[in-house]
Protein backbone atom coordinates (compact mmCIF):
# COMPACT_ATOMS: atom_id res chain seq x y z
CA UNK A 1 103.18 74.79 1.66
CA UNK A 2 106.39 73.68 -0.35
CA UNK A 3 105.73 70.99 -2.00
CA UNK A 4 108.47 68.63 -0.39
CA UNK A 5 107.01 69.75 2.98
CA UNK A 6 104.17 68.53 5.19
CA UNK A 7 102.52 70.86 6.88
CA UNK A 8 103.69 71.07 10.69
CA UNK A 9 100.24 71.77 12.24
CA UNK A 10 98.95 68.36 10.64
CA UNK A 11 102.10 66.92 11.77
CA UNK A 12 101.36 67.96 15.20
CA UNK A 13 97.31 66.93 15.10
CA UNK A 14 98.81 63.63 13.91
CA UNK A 15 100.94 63.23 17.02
CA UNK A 16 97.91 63.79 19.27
CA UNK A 17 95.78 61.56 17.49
CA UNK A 18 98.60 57.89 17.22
CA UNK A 19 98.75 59.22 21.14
CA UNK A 20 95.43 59.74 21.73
CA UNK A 21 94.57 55.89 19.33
CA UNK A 22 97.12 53.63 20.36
CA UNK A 23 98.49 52.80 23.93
CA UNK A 24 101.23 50.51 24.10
CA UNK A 25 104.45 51.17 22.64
CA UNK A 26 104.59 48.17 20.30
CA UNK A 27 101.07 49.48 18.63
CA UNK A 28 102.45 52.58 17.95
CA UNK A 29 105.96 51.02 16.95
CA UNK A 30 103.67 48.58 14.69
CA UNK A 31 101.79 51.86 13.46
CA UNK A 32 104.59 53.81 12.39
CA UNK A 33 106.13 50.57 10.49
CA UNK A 34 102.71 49.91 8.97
CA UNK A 35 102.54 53.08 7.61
CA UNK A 36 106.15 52.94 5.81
CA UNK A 37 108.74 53.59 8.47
CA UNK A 38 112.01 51.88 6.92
CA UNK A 39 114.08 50.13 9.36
CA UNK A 40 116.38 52.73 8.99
CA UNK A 41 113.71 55.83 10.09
CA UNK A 42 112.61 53.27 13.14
CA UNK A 43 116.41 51.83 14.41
CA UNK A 44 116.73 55.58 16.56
CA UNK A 45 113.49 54.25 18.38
CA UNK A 46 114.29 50.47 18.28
CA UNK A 47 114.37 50.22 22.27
CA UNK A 48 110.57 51.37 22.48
CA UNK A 49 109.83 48.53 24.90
CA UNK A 50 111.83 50.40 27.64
CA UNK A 51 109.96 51.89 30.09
CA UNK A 52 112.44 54.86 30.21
CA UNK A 53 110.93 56.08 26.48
CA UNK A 54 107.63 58.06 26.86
CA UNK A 55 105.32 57.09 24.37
CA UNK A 56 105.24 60.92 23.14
CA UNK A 57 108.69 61.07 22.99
CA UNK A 58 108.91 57.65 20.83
CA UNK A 59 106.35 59.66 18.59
CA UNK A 60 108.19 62.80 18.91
CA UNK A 61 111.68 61.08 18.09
CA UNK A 62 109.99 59.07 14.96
CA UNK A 63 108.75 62.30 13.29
CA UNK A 64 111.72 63.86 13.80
CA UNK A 65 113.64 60.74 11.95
CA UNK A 66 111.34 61.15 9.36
CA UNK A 67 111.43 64.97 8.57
CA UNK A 68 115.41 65.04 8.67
CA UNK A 69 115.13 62.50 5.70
CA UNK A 70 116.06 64.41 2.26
CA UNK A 71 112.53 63.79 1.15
CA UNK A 72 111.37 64.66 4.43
CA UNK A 73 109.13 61.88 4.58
CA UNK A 74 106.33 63.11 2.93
CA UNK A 75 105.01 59.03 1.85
CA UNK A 76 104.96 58.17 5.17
CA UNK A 77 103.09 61.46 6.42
CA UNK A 78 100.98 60.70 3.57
CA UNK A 79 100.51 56.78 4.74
CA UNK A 80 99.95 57.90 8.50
CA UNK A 81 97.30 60.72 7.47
CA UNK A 82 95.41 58.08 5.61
CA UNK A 83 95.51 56.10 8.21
CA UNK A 84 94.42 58.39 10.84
CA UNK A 85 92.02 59.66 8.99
CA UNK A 86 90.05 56.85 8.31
CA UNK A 87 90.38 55.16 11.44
CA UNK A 88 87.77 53.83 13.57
CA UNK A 89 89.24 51.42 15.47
CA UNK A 90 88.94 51.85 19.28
CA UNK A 91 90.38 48.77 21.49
CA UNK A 92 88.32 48.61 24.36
CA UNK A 93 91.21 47.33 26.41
CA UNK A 94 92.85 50.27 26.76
CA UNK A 95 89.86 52.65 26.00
CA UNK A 96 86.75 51.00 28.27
CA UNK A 97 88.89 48.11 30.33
CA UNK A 98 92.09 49.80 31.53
CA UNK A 99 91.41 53.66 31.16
CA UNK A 100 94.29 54.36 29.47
CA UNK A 101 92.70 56.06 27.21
CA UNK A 102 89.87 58.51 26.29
CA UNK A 103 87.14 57.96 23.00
CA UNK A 104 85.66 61.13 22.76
CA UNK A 105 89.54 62.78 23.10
CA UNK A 106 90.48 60.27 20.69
CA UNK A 107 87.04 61.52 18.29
CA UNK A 108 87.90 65.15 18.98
CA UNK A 109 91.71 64.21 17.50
CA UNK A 110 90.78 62.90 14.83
CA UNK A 111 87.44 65.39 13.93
CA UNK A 112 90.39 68.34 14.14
CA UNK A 113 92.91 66.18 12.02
CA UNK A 114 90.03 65.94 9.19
CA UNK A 115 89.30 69.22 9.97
CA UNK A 116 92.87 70.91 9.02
CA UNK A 117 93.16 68.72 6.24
CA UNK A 118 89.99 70.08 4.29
CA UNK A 119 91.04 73.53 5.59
CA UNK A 120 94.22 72.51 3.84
CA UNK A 121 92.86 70.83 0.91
CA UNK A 122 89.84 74.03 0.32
CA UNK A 123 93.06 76.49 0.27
CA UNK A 124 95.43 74.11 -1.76
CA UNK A 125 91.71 74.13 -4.24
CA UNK A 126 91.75 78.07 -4.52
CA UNK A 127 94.98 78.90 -5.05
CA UNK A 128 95.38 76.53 -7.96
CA UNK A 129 91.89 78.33 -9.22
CA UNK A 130 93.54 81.51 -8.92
CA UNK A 131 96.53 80.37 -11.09
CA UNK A 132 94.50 78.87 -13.38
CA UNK A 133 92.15 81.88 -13.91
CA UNK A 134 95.56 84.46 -14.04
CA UNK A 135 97.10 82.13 -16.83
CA UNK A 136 93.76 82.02 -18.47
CA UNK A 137 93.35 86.00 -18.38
CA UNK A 138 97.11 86.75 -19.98
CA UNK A 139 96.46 83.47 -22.43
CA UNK A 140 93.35 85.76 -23.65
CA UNK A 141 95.27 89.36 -23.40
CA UNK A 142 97.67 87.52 -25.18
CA UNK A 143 95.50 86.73 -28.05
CA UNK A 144 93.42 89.50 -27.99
CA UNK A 145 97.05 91.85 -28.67
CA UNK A 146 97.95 89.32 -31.31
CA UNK A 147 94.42 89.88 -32.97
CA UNK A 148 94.79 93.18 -32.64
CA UNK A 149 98.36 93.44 -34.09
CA UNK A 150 97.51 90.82 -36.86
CA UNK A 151 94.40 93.06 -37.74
CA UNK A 152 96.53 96.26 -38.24
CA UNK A 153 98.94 94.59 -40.35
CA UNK A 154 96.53 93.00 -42.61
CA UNK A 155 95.65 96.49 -43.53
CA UNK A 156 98.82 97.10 -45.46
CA UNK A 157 98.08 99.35 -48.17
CA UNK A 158 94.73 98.98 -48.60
CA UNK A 159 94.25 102.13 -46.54
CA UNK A 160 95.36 105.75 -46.95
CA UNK A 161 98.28 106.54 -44.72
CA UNK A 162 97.01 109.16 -42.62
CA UNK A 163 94.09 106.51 -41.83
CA UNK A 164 96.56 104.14 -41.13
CA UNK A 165 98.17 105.62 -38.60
CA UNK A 166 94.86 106.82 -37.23
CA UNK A 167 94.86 102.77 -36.81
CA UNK A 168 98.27 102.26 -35.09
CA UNK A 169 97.18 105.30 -32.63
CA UNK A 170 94.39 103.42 -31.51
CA UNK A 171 96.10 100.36 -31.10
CA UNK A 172 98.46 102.14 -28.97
CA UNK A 173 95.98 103.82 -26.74
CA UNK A 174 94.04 100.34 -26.16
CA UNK A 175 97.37 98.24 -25.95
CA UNK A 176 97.55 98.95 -22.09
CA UNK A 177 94.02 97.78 -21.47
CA UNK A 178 94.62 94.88 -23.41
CA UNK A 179 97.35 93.89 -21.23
CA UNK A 180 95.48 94.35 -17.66
């Protein structure tokens, strides 16, 4: 994952989950500007009270807003994931009164949302220990050949020649397993 991207299969789980959360058109409207939407990223969808707009395609249309932005909206993804995935409000209006919508879809959303984000999170974790540990490992090759060098210089001409360059040969011959 770039790091000026969001990943799209979050982005997706998120749609399901404001869809599968929030019925009317003004909740999810009042979601999406509660979560950072700038006038600007929410005037394409300003008309979300028509009946014409299907509330996935207002959601659709507002992510789309938000990853053609040149900073593809990352804060906001940020503010909605957040949001979604601490939520645990479940209007019984729409969810036990009207129908509209389902809990346990809406709990299954948002289990798989938290789901790919510490699947996300666990590989984001082990690739930066995997950097770490390969800047660690040349940090200590690169010591250990600096020892080594600084060790056969030091002997200067305190040693006999031919012993010497006994020396440098072996420094040669280890040099490459020094720097694996």
């Amino acid at each position: 994952m770039a790091s000026d991207t969001f990943p799209t299969d979050i982005k997706n789980c998120m749609k399901d989950c404001i869809l599968s959360v929030l019925w009317p058109r003004q909740a999810i409207f009042g979601f999406l500007r509660d979560n950072g939407f700038t006038t600007t990223d929410l005037n394409p969808i300003r008309n979300f009270k028509a009946d014409q707009i299907p509330r996935n395609r207002l959601v659709e249309s507002a992510f789309e807003n938000l990853t053609s932005r040149p900073d593809g909206g990352l804060g906001q993804f940020r503010a909605m994931l957040k949001s979604l995935t601490e939520w645990s409000h479940f209007d019984p209006y729409y969810f036990d009164s009207l129908r509209k919508l389902d809990r346990a879809v809406a709990e299954r959303n948002l289990d798989h949302l938290k789901q790919l984000v510490e699947l996300r999170d666990s590989k984001i974790k082990t690739e930066r220990q995997r950097r770490e540990a390969e800047t660690e490992k040349k940090q200590s090759t690169d010591e250990t050949l600096q020892s080594s060098l600084r060790t056969f210089l030091d002997y200067g001409g305190e040693i006999k020649r031919q012993e010497r360059g006994y020396k440098l040969e072996s420094l040669l011959q280890n040099w490459p397993k020094l720097n694996t």
